[in-house]
Protein backbone atom coordinates (compact mmCIF):
# COMPACT_ATOMS: atom_id res chain seq x y z
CA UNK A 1 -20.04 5.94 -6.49
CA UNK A 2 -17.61 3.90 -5.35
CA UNK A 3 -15.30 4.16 -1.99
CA UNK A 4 -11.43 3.78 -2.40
CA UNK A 5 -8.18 4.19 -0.51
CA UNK A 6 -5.08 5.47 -2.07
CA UNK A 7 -2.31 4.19 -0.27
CA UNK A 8 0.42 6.58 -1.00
CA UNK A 9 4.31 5.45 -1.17
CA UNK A 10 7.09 7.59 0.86
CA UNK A 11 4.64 9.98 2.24
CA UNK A 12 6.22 12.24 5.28
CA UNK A 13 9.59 10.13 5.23
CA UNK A 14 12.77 10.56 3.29
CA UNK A 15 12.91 14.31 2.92
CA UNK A 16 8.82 13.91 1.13
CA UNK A 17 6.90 15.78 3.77
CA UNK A 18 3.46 17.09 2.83
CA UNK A 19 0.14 17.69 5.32
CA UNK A 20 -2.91 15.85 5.04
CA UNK A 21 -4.56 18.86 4.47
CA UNK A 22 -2.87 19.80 1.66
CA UNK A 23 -3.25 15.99 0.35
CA UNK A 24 -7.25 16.01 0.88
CA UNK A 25 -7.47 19.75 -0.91
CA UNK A 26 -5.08 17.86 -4.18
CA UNK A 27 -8.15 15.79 -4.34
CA UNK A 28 -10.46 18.18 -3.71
CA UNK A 29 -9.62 20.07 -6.63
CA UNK A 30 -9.50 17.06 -9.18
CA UNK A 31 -13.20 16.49 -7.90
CA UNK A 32 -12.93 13.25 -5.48
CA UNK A 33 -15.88 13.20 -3.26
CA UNK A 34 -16.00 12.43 0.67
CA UNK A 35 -12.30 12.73 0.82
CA UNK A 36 -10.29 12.06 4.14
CA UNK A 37 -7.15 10.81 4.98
CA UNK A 38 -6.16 8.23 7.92
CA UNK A 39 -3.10 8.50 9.60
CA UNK A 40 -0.82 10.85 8.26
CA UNK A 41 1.45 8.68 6.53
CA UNK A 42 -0.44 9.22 2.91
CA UNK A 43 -3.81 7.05 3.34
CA UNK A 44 -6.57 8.88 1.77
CA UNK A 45 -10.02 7.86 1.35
CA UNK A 46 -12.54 9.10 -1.43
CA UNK A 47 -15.39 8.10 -3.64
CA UNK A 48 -15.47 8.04 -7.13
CA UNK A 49 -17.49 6.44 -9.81
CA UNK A 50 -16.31 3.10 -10.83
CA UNK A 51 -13.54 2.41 -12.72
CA UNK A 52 -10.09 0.33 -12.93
CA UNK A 53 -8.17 1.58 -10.29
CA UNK A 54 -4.50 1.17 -12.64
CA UNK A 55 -6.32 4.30 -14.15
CA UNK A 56 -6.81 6.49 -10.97
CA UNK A 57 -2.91 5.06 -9.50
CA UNK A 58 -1.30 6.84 -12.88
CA UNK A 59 -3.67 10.06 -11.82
CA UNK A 60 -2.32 10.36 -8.55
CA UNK A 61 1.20 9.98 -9.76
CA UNK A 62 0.75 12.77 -12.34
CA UNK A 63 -1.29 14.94 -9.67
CA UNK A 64 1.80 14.20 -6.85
CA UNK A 65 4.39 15.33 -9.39
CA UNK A 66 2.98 18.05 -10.32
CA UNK A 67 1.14 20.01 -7.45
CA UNK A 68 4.01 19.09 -4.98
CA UNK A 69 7.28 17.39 -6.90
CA UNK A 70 6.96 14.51 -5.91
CA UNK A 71 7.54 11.11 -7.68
CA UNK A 72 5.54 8.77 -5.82
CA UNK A 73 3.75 5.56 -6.13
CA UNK A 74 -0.36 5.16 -5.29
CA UNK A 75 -1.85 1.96 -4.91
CA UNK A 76 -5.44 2.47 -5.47
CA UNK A 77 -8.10 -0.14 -4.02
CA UNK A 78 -11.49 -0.63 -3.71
CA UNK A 79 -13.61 -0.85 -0.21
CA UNK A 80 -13.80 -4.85 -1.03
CA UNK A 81 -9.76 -4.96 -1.47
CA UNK A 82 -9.28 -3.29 1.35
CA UNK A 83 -11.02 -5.40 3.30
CA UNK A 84 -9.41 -8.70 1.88
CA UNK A 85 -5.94 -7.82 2.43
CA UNK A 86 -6.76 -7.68 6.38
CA UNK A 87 -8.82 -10.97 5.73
CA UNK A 88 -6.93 -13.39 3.47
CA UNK A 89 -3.90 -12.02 4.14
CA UNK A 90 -2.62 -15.98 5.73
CA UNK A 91 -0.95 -14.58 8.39
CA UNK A 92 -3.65 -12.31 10.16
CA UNK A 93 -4.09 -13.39 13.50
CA UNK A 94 -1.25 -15.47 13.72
CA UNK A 95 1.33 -12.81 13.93
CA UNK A 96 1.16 -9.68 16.00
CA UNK A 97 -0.97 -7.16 14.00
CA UNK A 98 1.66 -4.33 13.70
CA UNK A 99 4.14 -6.85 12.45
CA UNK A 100 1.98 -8.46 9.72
CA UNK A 101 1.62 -6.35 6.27
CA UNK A 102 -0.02 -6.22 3.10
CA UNK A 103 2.49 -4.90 0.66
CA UNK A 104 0.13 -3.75 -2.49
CA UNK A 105 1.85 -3.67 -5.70
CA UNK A 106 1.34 -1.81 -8.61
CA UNK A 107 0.80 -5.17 -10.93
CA UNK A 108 0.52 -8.63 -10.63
CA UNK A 109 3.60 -10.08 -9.22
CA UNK A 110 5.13 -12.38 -11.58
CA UNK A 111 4.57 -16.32 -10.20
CA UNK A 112 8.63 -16.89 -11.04
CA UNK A 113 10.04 -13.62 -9.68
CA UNK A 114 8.35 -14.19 -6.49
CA UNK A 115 9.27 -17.66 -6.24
CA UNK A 116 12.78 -15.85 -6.94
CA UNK A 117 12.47 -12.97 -4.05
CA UNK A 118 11.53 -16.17 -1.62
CA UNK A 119 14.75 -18.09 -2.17
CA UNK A 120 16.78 -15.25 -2.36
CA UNK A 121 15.67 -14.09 1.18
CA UNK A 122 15.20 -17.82 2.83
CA UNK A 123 18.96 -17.10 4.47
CA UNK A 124 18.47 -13.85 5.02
CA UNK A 125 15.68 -13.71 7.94
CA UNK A 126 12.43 -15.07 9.74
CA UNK A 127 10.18 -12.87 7.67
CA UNK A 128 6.93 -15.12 5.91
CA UNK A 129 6.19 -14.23 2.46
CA UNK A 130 2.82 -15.01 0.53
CA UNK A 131 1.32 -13.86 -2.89
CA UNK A 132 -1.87 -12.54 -2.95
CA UNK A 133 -3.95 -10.27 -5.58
CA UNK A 134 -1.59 -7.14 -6.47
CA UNK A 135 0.56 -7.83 -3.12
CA UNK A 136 2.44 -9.55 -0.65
CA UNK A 137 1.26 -10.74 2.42
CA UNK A 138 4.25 -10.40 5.10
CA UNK A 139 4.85 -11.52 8.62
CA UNK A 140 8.12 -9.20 10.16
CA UNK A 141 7.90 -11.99 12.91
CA UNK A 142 10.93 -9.58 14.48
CA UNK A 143 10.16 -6.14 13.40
CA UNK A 144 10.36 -4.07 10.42
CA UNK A 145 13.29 -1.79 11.43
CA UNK A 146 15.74 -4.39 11.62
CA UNK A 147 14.53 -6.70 8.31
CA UNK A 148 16.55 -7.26 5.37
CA UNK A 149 13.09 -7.71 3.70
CA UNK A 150 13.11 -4.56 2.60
CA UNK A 151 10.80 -2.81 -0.05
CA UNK A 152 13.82 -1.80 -1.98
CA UNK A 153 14.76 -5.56 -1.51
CA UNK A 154 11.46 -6.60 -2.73
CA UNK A 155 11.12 -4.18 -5.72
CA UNK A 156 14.38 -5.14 -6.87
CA UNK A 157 13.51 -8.78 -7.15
CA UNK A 158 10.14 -8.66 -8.58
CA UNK A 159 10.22 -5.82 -10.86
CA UNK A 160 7.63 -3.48 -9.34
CA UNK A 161 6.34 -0.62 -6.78
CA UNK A 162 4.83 -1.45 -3.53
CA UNK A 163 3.52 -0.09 -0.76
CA UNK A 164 2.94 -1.25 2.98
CA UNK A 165 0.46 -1.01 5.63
CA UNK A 166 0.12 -3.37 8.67
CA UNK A 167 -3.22 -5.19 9.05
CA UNK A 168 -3.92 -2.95 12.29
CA UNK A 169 -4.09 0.11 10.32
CA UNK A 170 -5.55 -2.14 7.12
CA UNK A 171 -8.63 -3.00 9.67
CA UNK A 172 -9.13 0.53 10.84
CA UNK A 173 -8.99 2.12 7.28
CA UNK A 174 -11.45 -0.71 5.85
CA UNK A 175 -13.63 -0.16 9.59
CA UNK A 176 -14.05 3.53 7.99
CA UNK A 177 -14.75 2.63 4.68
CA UNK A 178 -17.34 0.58 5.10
């Protein structure tokens, strides 16, 4: 078996509001072992037996939409991802842990979209942007709230879904993981 985190997308904001409880007992019922969720913003933990987790992010959207209407985006990751987007993420311990992000994406971003999404934000804010494996690495340098570097912003330019977690809550999800 193998441990994962789903990292669920709009979870308990704009109007989506669901309980962890009623998250954990969705996985539950499709047979997900050891399942518990982390902060209730739609991080849930579980072991499964191996597989590509593309598979397991297109379960998740089906099981969302159809237990609790909801279109929403998972991104799936394994126990050694998880840990690596705290670790190589280039901007750990330089900025202030709330403020620096792993963004995971649904794919691969595309090397000339993001080269795109960087020049088209250079005037717009502070923000530090870096390409990793299915994500962005992001310093907010001045916050989140008032960004420009938004996910809509971000989606827009390269094409694909994301989903954010700061490298404080990154560390403590991969801490109980491992």
């Amino acid at each position: 078996m193998t441990r994962y985190c789903a990292f669920f997308a709009a979870i308990n904001v704009a109007g989506n509001r669901l309980t962890m409880a009623d998250l954990r007992y969705a996985f539950e019922r499709e047979e997900f072992e050891n399942v518990e969720t982390v902060v209730a913003s739609g991080n849930v933990l579980f072991d499964f037996e191996d597989r590509p987790t593309e598979g397991l992010e297109e379960l998740f959207a089906y099981m969302m939409l159809e237990r609790f209407d909801m279109k929403t985006f998972a991104a799936v990751r394994n126990r050694d991802e998880v840990r690596s987007a705290v670790e190589d993420n280039p901007f750990t311990g330089i900025g202030q842990d709330h403020l620096v992000h792993t963004l995971f994406l649904e794919r691969e971003a595309d090397p000339e979209k993001f080269e795109k999404l960087v020049a088209d934000h250079a005037t717009r804010g502070p923000e530090k942007i870096a390409r990793g494996p299915r994500c962005l690495y992001i310093d907010y340098v001045d916050g989140v709230g008032p960004s420009k570097l938004s996910n809509a912003f971000i989606e827009r330019r390269l094409g694909c879904r994301g989903t954010a977690r700061n490298v404080r809550s990154l560390a403590r999800i991969a801490a109980k993981m491992a």
